[in-house]
Protein backbone atom coordinates (compact mmCIF):
# COMPACT_ATOMS: atom_id res chain seq x y z
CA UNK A 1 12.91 44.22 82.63
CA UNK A 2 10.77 46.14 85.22
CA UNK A 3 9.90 44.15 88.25
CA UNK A 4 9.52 44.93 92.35
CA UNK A 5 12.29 42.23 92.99
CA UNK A 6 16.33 41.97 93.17
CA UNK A 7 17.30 39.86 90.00
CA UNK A 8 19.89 39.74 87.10
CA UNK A 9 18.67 41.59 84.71
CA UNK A 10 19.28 45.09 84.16
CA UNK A 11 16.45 47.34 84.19
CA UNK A 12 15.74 49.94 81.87
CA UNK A 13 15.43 52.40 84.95
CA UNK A 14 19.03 53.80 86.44
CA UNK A 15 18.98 53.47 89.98
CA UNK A 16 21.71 52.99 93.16
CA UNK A 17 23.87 49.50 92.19
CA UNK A 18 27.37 48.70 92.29
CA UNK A 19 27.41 48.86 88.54
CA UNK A 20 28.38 51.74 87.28
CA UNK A 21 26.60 53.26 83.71
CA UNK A 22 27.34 56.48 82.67
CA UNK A 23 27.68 60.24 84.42
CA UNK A 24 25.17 63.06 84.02
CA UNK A 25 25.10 66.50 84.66
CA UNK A 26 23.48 67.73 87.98
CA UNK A 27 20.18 69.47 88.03
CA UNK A 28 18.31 70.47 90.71
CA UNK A 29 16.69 68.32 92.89
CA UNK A 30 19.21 65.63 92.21
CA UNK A 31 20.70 63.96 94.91
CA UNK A 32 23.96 65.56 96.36
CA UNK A 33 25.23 62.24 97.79
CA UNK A 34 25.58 61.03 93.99
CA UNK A 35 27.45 64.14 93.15
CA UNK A 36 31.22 62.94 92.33
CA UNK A 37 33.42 65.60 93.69
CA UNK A 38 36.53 64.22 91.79
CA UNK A 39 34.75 65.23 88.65
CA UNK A 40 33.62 68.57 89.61
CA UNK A 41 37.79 68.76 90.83
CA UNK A 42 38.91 68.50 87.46
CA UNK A 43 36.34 69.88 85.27
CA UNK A 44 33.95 72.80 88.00
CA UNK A 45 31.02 71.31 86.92
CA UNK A 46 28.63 68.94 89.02
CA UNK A 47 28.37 65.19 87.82
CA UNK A 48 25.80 62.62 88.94
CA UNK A 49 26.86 58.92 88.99
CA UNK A 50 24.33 56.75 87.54
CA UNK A 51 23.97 52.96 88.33
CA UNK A 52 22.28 49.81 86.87
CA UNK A 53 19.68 48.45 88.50
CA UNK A 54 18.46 44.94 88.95
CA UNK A 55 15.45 43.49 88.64
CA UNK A 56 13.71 40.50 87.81
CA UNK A 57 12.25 38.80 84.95
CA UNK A 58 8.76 37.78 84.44
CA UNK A 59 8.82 34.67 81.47
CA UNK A 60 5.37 33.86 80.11
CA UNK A 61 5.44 31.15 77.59
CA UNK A 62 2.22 30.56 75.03
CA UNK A 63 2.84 27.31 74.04
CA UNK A 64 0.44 26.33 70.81
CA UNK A 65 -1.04 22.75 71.25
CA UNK A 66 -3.78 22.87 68.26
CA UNK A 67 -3.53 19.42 66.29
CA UNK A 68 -0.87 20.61 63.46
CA UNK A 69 1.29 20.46 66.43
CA UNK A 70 1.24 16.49 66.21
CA UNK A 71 2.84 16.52 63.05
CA UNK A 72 6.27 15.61 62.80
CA UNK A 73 9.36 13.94 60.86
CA UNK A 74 8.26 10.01 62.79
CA UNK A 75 10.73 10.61 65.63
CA UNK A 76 9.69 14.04 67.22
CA UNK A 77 6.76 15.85 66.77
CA UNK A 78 6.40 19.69 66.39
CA UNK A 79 4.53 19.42 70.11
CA UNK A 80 8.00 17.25 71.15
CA UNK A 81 10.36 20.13 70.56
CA UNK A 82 8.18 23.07 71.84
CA UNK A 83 7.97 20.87 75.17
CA UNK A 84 11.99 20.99 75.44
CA UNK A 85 12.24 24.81 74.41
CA UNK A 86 9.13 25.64 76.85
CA UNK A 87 10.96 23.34 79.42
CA UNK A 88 14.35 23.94 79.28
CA UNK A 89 13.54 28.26 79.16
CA UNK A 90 11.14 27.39 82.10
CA UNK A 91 13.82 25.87 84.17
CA UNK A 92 16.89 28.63 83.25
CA UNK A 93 13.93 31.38 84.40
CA UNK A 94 13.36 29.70 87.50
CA UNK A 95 16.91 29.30 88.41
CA UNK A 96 16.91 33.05 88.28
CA UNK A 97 14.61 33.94 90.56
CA UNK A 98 12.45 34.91 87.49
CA UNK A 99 8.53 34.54 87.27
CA UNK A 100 7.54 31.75 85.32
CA UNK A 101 3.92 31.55 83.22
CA UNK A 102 2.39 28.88 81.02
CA UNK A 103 -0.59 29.33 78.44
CA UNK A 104 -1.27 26.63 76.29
CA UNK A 105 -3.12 27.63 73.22
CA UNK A 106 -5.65 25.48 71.21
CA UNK A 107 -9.09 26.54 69.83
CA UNK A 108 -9.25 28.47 72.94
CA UNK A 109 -6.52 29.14 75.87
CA UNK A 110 -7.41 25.67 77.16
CA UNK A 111 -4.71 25.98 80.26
CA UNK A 112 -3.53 28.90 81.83
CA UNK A 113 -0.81 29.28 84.78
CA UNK A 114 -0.26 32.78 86.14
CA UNK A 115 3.76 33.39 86.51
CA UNK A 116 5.07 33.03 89.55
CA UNK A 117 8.34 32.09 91.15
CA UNK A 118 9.35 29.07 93.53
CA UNK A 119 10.63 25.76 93.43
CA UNK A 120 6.85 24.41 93.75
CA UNK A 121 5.64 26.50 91.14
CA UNK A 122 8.18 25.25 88.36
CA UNK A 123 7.28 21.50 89.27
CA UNK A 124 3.64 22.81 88.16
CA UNK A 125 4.57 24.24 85.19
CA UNK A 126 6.82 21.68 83.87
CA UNK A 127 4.26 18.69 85.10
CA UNK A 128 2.23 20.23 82.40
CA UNK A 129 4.16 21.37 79.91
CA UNK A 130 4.90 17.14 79.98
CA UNK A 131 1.20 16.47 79.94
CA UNK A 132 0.73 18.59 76.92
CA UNK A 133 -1.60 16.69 74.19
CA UNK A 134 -2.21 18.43 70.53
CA UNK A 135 -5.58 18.62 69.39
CA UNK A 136 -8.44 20.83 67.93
CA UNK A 137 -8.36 23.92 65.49
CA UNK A 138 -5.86 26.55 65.58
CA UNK A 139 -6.38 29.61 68.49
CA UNK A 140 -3.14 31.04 68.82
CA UNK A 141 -4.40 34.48 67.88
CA UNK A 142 -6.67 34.51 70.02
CA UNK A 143 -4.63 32.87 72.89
CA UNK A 144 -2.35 36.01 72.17
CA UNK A 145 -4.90 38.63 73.02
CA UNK A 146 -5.83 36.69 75.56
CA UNK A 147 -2.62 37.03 77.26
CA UNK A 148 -2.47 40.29 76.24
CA UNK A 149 -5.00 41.37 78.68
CA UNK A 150 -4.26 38.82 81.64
CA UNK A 151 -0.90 39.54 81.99
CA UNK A 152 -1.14 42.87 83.37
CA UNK A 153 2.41 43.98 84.03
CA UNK A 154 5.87 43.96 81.78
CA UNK A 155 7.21 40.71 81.15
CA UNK A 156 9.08 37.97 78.32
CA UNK A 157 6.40 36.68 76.34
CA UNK A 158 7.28 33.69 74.21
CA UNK A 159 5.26 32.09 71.69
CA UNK A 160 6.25 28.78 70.88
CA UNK A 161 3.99 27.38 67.50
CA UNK A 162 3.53 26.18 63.85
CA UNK A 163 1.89 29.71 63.19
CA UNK A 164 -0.80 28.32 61.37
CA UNK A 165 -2.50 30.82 61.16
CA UNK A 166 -2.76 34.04 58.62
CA UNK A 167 0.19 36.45 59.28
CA UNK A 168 -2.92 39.31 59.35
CA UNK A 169 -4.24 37.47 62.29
CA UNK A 170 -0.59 37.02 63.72
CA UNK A 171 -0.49 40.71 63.40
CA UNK A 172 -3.34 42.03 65.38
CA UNK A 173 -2.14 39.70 68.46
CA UNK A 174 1.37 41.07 68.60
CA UNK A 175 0.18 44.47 68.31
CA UNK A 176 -1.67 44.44 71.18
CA UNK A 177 1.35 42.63 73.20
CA UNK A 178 3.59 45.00 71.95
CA UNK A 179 0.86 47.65 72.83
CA UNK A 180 0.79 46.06 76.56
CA UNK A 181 4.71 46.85 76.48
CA UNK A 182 5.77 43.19 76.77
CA UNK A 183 8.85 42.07 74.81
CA UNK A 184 7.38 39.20 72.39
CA UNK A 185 9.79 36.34 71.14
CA UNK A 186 8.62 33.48 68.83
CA UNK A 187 9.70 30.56 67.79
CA UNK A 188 8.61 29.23 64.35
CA UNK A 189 8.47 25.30 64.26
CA UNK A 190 8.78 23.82 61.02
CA UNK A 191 9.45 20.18 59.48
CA UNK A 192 11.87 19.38 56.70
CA UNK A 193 8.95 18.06 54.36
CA UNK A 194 6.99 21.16 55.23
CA UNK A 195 9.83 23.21 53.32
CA UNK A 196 10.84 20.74 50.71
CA UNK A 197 7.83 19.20 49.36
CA UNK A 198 9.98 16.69 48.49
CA UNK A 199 7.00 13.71 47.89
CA UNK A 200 7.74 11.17 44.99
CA UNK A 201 4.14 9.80 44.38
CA UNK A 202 0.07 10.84 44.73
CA UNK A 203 -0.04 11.16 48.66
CA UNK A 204 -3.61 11.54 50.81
CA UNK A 205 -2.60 14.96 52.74
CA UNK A 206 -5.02 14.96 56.07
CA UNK A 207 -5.52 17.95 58.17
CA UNK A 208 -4.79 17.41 61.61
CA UNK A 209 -7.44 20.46 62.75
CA UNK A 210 -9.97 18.76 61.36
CA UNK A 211 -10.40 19.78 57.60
CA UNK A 212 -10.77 17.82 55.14
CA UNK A 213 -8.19 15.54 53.51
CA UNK A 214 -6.85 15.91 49.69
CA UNK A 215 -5.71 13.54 47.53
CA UNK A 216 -2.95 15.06 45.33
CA UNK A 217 -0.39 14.23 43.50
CA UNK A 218 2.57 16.64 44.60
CA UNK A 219 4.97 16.60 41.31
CA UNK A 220 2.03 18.19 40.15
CA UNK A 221 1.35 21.18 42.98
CA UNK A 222 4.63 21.06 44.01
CA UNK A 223 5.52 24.31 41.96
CA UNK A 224 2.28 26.25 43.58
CA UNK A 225 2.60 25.03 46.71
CA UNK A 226 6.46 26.30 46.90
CA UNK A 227 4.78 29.75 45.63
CA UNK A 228 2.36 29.53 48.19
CA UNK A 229 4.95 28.92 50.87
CA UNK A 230 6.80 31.86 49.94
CA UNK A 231 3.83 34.39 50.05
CA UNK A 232 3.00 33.44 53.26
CA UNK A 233 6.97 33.27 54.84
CA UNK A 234 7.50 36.42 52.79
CA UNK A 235 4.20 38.02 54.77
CA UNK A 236 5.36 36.76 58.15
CA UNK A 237 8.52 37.92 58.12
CA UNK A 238 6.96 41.73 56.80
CA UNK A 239 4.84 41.01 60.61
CA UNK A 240 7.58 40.66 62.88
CA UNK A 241 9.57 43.42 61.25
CA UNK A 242 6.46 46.04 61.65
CA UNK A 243 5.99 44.33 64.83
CA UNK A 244 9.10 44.47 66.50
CA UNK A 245 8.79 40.90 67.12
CA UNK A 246 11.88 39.04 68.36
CA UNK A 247 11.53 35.66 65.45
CA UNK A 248 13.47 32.34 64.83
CA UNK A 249 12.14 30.40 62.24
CA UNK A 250 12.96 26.68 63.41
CA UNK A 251 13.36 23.51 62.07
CA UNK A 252 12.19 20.42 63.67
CA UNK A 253 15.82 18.49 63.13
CA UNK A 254 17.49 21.28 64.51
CA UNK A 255 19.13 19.96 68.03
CA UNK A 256 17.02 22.59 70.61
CA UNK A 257 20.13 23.23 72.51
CA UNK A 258 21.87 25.11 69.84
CA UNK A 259 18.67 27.16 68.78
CA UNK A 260 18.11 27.69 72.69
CA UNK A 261 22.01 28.74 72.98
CA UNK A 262 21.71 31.28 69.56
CA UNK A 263 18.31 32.90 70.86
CA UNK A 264 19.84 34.04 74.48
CA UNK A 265 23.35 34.40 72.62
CA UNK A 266 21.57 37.41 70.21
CA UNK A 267 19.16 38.39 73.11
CA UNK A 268 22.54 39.45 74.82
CA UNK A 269 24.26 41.20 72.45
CA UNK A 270 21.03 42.69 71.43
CA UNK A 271 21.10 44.09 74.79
């Protein structure tokens, strides 16, 4: 990642390290004290040595508090789990030396901590990523654009959410991070029943953003709703792929560690 501090993370610009990366051949206006003589010994041609250099990370986290997020399978809510993924990533940045950001995202970006790094700063940002309540209508796209335009140089963005939303809406926001040059991860949270549908008798569905609640008896929707499920993982998934969007569909029962431990595990080898 780019940054104007020492870190552990390789930057995408070769610089003086004690890391070697590759050689080059000279050109003028190089300069000579990178020139490796034992190369232009064997072969009579000039070689620059090239290094990796280190920088740090900046980590901004959208974290999507809109009331679907209080849903859940009785012993951990959808909120519950993006608090320990926020948390946990917050805490391994910080160790770093990396820049950590929060934006929590409801109707509007109701909370908004610009990233920064130091021990007092990550006490902040974890005091209210605890605090976190879910309520109101979804405003994660917006939220995204938001962040979009506040955080004005390179960093991590992750988006932790339900993605209620439309995946043409989704769309439009990770465009325009992607157009800001920040590398966008997300984390789809999901509950068993969510994917199942597995319900046994007429149920009263209520919406937690404030719609309206239906009565319906899901032996008989359950073959549309499955359809409808489909359509709309079948569009997300067509988003993040013209998107370039890093994406982990998650499920709620899913121990956080492990999906914490896969996502840096790929990150690294994506490297």
């Amino acid at each position: 990642m780019l940054g104007n501090v020492s870190g552990r993370h390789r930057s995408p610009i070769r610089g003086s390290s004690l890391e070697f990366s590759e050689y080059r051949k000279y050109v003028p206006g190089d300069d000579t004290r990178r020139l490796d003589w034992r190369a232009y010994g064997r072969s009579d041609r000039y070689f620059i040595k090239e290094f990796e250099a280190d920088t740090n990370l900046r980590l901004c986290l959208v974290v999507d508090t809109s009331g679907s997020m209080g849903y859940g399978n009785g012993k951990l809510t959808k909120l519950d789990y993006a608090r320990r993924l926020a948390g946990t990533l917050s805490y391994l940045a910080a160790r770093q030396g990396d820049a950590v950001g929060l934006y929590c995202a409801a109707e509007s970006m109701v909370r908004e901590i610009p990233p920064k790094r130091n021990a007092a700063h990550l006490r902040h940002v974890l005091d209210q990523i605890g605090g976190m309540e879910p309520g109101g209508a979804t405003g994660l796209t917006r939220a995204l654009h938001e962040a979009a335009e506040r955080v004005r140089q390179r960093a991590l963005v992750v988006v932790i959410s339900d993605l209620f939303v439309s995946p043409t809406e989704l769309r439009g926001g990770f465009q325009h991070l992607r157009f800001r040059k920040h590398d966008v991860a997300v984390f789809h949270l999901l509950e068993q029943n969510e994917i199942e549908f597995e319900f046994d008798r007429p149920m009263r569905f209520l919406d937690l953003e404030g719609g309206p609640a239906v009565l319906a008896d899901p032996t008989v929707i359950a073959r549309q709703y499955h359809r409808s499920l489909q359509n709309y993982l079948n569009a997300l998934d067509q988003t993040v792929r013209d998107t370039m969007v890093d994406y982990h569909r998650v499920s709620i029962e899913d121990a956080y560690d492990d999906v914490l431990a896969r996502f840096l595990l790929a990150r690294t080898r994506g490297k």
